[in-house]
PDB file of N, CA and C in Angstrom:
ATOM      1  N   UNK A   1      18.707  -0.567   1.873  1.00  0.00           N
ATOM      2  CA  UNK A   1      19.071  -1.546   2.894  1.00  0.00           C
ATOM      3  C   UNK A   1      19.150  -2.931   2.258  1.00  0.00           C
ATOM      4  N   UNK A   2      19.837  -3.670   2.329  1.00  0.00           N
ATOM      5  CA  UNK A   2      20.257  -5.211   1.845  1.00  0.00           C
ATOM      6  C   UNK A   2      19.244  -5.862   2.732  1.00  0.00           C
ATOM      7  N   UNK A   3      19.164  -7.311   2.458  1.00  0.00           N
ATOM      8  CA  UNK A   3      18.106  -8.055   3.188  1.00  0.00           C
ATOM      9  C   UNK A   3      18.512  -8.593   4.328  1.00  0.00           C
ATOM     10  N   UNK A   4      19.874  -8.534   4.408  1.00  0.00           N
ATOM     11  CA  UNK A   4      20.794  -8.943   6.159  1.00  0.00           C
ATOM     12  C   UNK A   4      19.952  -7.684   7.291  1.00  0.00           C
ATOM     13  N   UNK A   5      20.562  -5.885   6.560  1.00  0.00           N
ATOM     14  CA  UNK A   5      19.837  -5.370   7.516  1.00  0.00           C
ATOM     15  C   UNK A   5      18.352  -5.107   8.086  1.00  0.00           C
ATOM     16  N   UNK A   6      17.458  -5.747   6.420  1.00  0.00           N
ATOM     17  CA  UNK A   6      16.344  -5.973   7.090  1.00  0.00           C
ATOM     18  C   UNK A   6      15.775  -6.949   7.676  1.00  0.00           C
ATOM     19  N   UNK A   7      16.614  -8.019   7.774  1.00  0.00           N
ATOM     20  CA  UNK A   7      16.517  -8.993   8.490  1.00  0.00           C
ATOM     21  C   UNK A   7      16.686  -8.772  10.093  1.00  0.00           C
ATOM     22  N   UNK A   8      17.610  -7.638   9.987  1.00  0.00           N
ATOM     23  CA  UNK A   8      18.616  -7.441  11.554  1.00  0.00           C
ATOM     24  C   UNK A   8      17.467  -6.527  12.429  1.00  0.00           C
ATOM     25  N   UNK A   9      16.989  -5.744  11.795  1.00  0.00           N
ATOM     26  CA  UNK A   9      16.104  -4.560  12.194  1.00  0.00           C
ATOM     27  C   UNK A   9      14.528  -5.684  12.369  1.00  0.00           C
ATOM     28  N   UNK A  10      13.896  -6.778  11.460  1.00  0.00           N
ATOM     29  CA  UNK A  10      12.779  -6.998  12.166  1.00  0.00           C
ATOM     30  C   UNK A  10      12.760  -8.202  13.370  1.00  0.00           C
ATOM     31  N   UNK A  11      14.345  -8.470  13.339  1.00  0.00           N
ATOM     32  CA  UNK A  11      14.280  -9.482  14.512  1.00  0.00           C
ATOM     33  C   UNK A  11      14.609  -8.841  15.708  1.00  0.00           C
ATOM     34  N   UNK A  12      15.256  -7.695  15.731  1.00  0.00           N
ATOM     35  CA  UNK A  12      15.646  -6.497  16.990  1.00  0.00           C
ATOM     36  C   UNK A  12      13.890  -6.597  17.209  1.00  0.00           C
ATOM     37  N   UNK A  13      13.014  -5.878  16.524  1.00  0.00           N
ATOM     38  CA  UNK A  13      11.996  -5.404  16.798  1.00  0.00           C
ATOM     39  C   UNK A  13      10.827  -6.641  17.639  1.00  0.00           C
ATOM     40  N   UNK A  14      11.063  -7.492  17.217  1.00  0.00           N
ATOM     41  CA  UNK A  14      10.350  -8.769  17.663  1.00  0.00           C
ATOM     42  C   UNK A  14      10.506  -9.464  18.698  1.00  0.00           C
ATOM     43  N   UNK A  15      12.266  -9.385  19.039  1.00  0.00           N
ATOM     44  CA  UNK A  15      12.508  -9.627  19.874  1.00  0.00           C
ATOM     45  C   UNK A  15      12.264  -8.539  21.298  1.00  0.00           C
ATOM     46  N   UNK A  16      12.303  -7.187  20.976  1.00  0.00           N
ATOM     47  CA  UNK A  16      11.830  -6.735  22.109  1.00  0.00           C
ATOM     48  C   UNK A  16      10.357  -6.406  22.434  1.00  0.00           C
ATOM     49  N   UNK A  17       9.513  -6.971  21.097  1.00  0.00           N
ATOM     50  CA  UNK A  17       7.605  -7.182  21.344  1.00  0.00           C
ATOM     51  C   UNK A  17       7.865  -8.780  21.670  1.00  0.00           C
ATOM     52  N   UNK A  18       9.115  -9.530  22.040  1.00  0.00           N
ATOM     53  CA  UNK A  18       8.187 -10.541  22.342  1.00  0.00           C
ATOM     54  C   UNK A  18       7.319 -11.464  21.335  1.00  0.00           C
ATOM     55  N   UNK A  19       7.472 -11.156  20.285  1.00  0.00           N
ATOM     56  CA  UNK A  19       6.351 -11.786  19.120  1.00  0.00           C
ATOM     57  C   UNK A  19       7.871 -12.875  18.441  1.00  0.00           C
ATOM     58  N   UNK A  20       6.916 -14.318  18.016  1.00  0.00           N
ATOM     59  CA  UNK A  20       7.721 -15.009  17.095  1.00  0.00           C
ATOM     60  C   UNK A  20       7.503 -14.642  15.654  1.00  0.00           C
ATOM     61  N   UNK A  21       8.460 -15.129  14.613  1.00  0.00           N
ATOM     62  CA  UNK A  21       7.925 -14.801  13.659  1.00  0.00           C
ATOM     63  C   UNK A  21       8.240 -16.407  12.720  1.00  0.00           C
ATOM     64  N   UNK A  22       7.598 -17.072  12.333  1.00  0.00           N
ATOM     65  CA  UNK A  22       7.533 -18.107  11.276  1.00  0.00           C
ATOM     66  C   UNK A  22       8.156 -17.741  10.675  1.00  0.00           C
ATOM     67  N   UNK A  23       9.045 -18.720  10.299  1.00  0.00           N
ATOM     68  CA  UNK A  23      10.307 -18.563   8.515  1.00  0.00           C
ATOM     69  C   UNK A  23       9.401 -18.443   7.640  1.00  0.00           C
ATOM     70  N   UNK A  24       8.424 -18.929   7.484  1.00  0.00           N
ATOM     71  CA  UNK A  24       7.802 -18.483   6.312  1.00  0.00           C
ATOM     72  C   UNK A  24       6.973 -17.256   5.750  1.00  0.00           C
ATOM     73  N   UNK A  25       7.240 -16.748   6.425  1.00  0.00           N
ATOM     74  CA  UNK A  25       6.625 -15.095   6.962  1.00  0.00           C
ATOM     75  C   UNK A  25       7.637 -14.032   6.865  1.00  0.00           C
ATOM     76  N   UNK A  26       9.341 -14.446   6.819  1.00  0.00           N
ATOM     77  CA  UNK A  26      10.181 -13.461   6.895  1.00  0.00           C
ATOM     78  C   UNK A  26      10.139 -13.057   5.471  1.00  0.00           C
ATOM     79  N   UNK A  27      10.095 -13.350   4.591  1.00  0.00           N
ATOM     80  CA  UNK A  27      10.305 -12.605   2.992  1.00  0.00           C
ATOM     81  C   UNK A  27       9.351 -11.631   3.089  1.00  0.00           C
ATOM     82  N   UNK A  28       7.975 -11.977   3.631  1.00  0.00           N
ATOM     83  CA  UNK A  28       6.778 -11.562   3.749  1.00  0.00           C
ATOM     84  C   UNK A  28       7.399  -9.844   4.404  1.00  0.00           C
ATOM     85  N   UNK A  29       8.054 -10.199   5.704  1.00  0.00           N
ATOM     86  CA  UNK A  29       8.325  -9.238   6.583  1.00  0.00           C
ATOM     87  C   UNK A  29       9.453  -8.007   5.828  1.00  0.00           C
ATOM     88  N   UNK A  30      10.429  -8.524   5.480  1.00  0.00           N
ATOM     89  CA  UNK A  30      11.552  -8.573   4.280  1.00  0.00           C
ATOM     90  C   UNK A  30      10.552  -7.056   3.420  1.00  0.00           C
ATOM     91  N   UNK A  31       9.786  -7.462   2.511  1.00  0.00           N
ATOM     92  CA  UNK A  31       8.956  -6.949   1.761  1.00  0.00           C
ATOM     93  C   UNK A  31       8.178  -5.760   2.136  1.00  0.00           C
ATOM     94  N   UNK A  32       7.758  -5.585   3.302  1.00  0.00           N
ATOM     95  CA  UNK A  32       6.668  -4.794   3.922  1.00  0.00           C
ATOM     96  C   UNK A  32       7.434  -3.709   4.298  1.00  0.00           C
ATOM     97  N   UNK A  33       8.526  -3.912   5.191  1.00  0.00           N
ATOM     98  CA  UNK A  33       9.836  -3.367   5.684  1.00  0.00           C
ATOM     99  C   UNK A  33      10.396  -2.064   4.497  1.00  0.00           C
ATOM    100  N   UNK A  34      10.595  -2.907   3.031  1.00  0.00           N
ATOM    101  CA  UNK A  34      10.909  -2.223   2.279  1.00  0.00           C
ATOM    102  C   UNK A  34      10.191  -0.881   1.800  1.00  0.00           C
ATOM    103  N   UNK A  35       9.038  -1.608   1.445  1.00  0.00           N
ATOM    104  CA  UNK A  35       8.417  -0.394   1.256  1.00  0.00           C
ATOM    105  C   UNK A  35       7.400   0.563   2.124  1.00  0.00           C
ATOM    106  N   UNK A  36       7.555   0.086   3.853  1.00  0.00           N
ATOM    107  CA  UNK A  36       7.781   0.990   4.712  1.00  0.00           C
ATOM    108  C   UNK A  36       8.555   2.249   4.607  1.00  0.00           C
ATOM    109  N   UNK A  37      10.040   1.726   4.169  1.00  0.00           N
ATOM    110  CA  UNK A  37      10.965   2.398   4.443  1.00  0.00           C
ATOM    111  C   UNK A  37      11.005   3.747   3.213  1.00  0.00           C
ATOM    112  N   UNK A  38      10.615   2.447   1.805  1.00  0.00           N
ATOM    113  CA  UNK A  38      10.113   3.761   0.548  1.00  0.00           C
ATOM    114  C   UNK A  38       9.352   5.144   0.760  1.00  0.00           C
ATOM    115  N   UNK A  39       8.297   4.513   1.721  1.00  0.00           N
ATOM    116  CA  UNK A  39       7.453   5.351   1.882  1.00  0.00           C
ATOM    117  C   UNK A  39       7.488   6.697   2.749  1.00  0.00           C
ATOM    118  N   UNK A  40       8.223   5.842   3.379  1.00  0.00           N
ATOM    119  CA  UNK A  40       9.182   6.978   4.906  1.00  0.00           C
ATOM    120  C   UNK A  40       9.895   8.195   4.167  1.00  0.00           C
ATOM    121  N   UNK A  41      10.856   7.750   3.039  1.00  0.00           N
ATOM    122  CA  UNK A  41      11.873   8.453   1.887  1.00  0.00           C
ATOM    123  C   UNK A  41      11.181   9.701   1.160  1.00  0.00           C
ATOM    124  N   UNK A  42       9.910   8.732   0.767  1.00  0.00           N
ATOM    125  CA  UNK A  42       9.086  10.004   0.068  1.00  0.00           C
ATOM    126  C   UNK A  42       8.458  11.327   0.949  1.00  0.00           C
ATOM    127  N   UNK A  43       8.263  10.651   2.117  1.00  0.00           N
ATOM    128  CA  UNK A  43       7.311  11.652   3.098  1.00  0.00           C
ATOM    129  C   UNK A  43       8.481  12.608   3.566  1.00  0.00           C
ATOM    130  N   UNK A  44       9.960  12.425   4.132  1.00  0.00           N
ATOM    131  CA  UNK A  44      10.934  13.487   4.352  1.00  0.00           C
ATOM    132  C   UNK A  44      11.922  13.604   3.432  1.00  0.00           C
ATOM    133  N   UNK A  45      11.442  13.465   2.104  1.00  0.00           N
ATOM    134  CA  UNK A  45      11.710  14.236   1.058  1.00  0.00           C
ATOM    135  C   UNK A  45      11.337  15.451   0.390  1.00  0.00           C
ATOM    136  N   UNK A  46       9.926  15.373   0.918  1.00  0.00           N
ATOM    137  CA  UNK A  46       9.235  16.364   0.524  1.00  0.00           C
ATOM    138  C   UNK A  46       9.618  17.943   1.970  1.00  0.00           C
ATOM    139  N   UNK A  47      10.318  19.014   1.352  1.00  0.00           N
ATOM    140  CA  UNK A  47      10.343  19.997   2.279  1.00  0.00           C
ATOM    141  C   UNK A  47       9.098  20.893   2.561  1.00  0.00           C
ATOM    142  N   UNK A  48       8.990  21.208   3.373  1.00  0.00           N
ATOM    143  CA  UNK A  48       8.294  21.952   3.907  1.00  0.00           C
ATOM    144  C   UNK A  48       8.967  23.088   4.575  1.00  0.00           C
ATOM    145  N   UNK A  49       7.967  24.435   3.924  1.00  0.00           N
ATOM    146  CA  UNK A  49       8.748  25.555   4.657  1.00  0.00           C
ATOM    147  C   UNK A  49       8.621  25.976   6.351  1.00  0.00           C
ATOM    148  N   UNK A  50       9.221  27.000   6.916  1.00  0.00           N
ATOM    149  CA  UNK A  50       9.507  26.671   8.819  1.00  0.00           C
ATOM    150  C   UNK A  50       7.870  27.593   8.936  1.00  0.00           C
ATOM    151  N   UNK A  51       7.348  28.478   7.923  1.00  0.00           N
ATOM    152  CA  UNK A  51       5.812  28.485   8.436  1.00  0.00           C
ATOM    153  C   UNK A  51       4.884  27.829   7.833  1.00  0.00           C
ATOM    154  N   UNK A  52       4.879  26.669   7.786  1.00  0.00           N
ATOM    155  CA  UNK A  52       3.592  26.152   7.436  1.00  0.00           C
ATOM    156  C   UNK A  52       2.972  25.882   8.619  1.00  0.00           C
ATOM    157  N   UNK A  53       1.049  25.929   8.087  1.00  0.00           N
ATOM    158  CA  UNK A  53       0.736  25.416   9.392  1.00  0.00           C
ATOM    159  C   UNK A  53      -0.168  24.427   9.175  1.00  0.00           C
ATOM    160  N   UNK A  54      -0.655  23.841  10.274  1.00  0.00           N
ATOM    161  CA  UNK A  54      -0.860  22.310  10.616  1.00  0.00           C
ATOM    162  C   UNK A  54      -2.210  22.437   9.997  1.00  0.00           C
ATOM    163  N   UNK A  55      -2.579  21.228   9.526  1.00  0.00           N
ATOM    164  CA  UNK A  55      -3.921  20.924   8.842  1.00  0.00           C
ATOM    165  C   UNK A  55      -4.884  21.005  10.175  1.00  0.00           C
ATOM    166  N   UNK A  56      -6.310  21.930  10.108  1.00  0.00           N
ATOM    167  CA  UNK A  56      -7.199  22.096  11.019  1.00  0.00           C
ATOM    168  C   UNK A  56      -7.658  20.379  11.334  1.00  0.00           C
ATOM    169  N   UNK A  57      -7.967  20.487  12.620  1.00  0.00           N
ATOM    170  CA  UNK A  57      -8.643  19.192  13.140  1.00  0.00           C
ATOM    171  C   UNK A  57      -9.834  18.860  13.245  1.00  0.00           C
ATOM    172  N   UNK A  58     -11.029  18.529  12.736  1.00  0.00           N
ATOM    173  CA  UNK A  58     -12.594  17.957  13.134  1.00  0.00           C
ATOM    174  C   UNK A  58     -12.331  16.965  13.636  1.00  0.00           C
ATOM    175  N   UNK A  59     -13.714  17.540  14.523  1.00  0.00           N
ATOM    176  CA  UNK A  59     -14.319  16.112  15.524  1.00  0.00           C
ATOM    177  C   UNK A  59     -16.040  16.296  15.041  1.00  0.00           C
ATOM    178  N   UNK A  60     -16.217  15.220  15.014  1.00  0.00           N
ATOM    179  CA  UNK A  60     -18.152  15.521  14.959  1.00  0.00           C
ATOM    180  C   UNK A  60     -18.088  15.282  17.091  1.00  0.00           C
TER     181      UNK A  60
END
């Protein structure tokens, strides 16, 4: 993504929370965004076969 569309995507998002965001905070935002998105890439990159099953749940 270029920095226009991550620009475009955290002001959509802000604008419908309602939240301002300081100019001096957008590179900040810019940045986080990115490697959100890295991270997103790696996680449905990885396949998984149609039976796996779900990691058991604890509670104390």
């Amino acid at each position: 993504m270029t920095d226009a569309d991550l620009d475009a995507f955290a002001a959509t998002g802000l604008r419908l929370l309602g939240l301002p965001l300081p100019p001096e905070w957008q590179a900040s935002v810019r940045a986080n965004l990115r490697v959100s998105f890295a991270m997103a890439a790696l996680v449905t990159a990885f396949a998984l076969p149609d039976d796996a099953e779900q990691a058991p749940v604890f509670t104390a």
